[in-house]
Protein backbone atom coordinates (compact mmCIF):
# COMPACT_ATOMS: atom_id res chain seq x y z
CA UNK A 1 32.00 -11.78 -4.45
CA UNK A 2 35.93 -11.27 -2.58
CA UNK A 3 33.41 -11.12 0.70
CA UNK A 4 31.85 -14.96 -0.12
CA UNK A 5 34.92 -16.03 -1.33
CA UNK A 6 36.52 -15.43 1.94
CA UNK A 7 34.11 -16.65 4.04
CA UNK A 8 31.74 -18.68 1.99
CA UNK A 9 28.57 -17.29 3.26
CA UNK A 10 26.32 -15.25 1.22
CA UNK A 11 26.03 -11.27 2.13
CA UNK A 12 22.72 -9.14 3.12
CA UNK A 13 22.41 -5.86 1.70
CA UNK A 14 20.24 -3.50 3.74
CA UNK A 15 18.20 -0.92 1.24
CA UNK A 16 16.31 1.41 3.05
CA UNK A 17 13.41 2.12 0.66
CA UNK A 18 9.97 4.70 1.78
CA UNK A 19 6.79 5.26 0.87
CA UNK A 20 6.49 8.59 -0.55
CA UNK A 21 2.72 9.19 0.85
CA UNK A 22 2.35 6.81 4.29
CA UNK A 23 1.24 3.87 4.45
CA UNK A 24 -2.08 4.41 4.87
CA UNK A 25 -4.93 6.60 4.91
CA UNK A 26 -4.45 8.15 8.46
CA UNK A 27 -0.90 7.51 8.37
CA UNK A 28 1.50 11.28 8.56
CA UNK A 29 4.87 10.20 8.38
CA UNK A 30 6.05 13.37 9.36
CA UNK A 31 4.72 12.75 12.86
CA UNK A 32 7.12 9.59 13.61
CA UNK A 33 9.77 10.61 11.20
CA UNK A 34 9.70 14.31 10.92
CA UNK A 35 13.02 14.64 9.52
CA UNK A 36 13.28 12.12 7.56
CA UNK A 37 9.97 13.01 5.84
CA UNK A 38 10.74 16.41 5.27
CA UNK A 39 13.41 15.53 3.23
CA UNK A 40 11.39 12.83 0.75
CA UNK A 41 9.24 15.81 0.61
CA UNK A 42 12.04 17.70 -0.55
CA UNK A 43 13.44 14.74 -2.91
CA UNK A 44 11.61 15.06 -6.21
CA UNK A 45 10.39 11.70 -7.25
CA UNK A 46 12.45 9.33 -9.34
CA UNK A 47 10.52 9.72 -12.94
CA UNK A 48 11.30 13.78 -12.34
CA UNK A 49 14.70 13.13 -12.28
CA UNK A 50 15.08 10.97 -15.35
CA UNK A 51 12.92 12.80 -16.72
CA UNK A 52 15.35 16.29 -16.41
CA UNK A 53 18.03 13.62 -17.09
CA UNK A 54 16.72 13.50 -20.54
CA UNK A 55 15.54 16.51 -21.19
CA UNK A 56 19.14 17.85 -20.41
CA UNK A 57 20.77 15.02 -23.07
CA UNK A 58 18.25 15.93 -25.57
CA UNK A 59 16.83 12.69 -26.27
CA UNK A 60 12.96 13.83 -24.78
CA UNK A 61 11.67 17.19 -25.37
CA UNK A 62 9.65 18.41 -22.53
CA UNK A 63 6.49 17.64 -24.92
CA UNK A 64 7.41 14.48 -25.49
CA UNK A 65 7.68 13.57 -21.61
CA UNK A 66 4.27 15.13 -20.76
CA UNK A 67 2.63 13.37 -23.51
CA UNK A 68 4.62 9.57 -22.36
CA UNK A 69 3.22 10.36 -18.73
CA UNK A 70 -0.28 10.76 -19.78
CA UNK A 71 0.25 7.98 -21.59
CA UNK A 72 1.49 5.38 -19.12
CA UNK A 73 -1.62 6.85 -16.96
CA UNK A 74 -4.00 5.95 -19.18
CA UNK A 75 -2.92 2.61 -19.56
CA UNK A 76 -2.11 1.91 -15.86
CA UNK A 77 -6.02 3.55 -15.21
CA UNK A 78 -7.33 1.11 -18.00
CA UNK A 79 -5.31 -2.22 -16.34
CA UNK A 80 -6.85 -1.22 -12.35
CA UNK A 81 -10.44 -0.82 -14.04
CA UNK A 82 -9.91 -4.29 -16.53
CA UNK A 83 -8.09 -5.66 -12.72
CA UNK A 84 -11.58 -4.16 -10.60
CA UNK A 85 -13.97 -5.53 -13.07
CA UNK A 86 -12.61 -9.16 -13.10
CA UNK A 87 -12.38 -9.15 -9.25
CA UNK A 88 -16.18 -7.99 -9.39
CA UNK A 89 -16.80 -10.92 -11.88
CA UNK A 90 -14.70 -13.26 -9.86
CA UNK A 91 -12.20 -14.16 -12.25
CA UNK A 92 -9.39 -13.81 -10.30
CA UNK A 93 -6.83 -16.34 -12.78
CA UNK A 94 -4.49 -14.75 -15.27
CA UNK A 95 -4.58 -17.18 -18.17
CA UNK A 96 -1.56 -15.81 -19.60
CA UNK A 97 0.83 -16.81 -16.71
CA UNK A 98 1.14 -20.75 -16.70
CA UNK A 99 4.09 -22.93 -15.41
CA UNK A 100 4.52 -20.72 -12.27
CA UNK A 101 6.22 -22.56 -9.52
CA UNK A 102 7.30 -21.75 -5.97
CA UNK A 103 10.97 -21.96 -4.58
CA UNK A 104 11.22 -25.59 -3.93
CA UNK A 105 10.17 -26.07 -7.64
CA UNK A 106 6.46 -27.16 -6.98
CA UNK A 107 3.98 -25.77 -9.43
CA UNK A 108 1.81 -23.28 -7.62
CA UNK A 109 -1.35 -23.84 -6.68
CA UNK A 110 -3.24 -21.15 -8.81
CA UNK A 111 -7.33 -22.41 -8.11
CA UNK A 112 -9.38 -20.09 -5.83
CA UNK A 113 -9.72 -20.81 -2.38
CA UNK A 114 -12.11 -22.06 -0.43
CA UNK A 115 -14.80 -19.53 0.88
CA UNK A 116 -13.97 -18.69 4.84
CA UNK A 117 -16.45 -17.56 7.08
CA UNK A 118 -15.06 -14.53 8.56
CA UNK A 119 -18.24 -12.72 10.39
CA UNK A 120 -17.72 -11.32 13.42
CA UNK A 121 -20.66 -10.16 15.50
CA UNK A 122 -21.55 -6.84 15.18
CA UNK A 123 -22.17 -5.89 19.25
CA UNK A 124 -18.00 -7.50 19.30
CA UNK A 125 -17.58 -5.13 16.26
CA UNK A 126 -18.50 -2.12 18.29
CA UNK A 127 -16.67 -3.33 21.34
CA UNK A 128 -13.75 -3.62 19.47
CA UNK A 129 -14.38 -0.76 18.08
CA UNK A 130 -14.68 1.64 20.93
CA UNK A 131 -11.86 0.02 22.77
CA UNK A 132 -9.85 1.20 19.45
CA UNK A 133 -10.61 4.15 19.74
CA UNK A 134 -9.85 4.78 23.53
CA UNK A 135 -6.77 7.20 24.64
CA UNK A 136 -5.13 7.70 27.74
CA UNK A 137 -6.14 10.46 29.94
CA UNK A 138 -4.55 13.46 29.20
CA UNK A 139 -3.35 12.36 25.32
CA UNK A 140 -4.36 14.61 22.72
CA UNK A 141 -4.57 13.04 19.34
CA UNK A 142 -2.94 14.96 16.69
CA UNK A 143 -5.51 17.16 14.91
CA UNK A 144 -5.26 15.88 11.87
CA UNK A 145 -6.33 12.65 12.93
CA UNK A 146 -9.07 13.72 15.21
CA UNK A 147 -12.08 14.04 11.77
CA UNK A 148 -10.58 10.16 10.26
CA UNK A 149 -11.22 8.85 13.81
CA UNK A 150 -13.99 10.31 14.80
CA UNK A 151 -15.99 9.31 11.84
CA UNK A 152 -14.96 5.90 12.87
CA UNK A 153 -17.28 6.57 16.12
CA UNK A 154 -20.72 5.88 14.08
CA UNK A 155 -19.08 4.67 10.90
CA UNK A 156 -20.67 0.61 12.29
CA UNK A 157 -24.05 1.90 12.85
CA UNK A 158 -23.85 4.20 9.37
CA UNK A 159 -22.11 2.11 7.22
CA UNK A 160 -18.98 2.84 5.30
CA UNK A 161 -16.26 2.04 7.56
CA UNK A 162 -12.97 2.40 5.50
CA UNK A 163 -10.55 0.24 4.80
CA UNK A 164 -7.73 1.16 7.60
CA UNK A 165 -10.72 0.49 10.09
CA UNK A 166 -11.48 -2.68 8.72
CA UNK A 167 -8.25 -3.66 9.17
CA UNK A 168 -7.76 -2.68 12.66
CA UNK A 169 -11.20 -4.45 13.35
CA UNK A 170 -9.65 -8.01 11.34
CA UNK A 171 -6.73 -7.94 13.57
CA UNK A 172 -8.45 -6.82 16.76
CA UNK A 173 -11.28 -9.72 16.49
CA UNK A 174 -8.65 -12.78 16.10
């Protein structure tokens, strides 16, 4: 507040946050960030600490934290399967959230949108593909990455392509 006061401009606050598992399927952040992964490895994760924190004020027994975790499971695993069946059925509206508007104050737009035709042929689809998949002479890909991508060899012809390939396909073919 003394900082706006002064100067009457508003202040940015830089929070480094991290993803505790990659980003990705084929994504090892301990090979572009050894150190800093090593030590999120070593950070136990926040619901462990409050957890402990609680335990050690003896307001939660052990017990009782064990059985509140399988709880909140449970009903996060029933809300993705209710969330997985209505995308399956197409009902992608929430008729519980009304009057939501964007930051100018306009109601937002909540109908489905129009179907977009997004095929791309599939001899472009293997181009792509392959080109994807090149390295330079003399790189070795890490070996933990070499099964992931070479499944992604045949993965057009077989069928089954996950989804970090059919994202690097989306944005290769635009």
């Amino acid at each position: 507040m003394a900082y706006r006061e002064r100067w009457n401009r508003d202040i940015v606050i830089d929070v480094i946050g991290y993803r505790r598992f990659g980003h990705n399927e084929t994504d090892e952040p301990a090979y572009t960030q050894p150190a800093m992964a090593a030590k999120i490895k070593a950070h136990p994760p926040v619901s462990e600490i409050y957890a402990e924190k609680l335990i050690g004020e003896g307001v939660v027994s052990p017990a009782d934290v064990g059985k509140e975790s399988d709880r909140r499971q449970e009903e996060m695993s029933k809300a993705l399967k209710g969330l997985r069946q209505k995308m399956e059925a197409g009902e992608y509206e929430d008729p519980t959230v009304t009057g939501v508007t964007t930051s100018t104050g306009e109601l937002l737009d909540r109908s489905a949108s129009p179907p977009v035709d997004t095929k791309v042929p599939a001899e472009k689809l293997r181009g792509l593909n392959q080109e994807l998949l090149k390295t330079p002479e003399g790189f070795n890909v890490h070996r933990k990455l070499r099964r992931p991508l070479g499944k992604r060899v045949d993965a057009l012809e077989q069928g089954g392509i996950d989804f970090g390939q059919a994202e690097a396909l989306a944005f290769a073919s635009c």
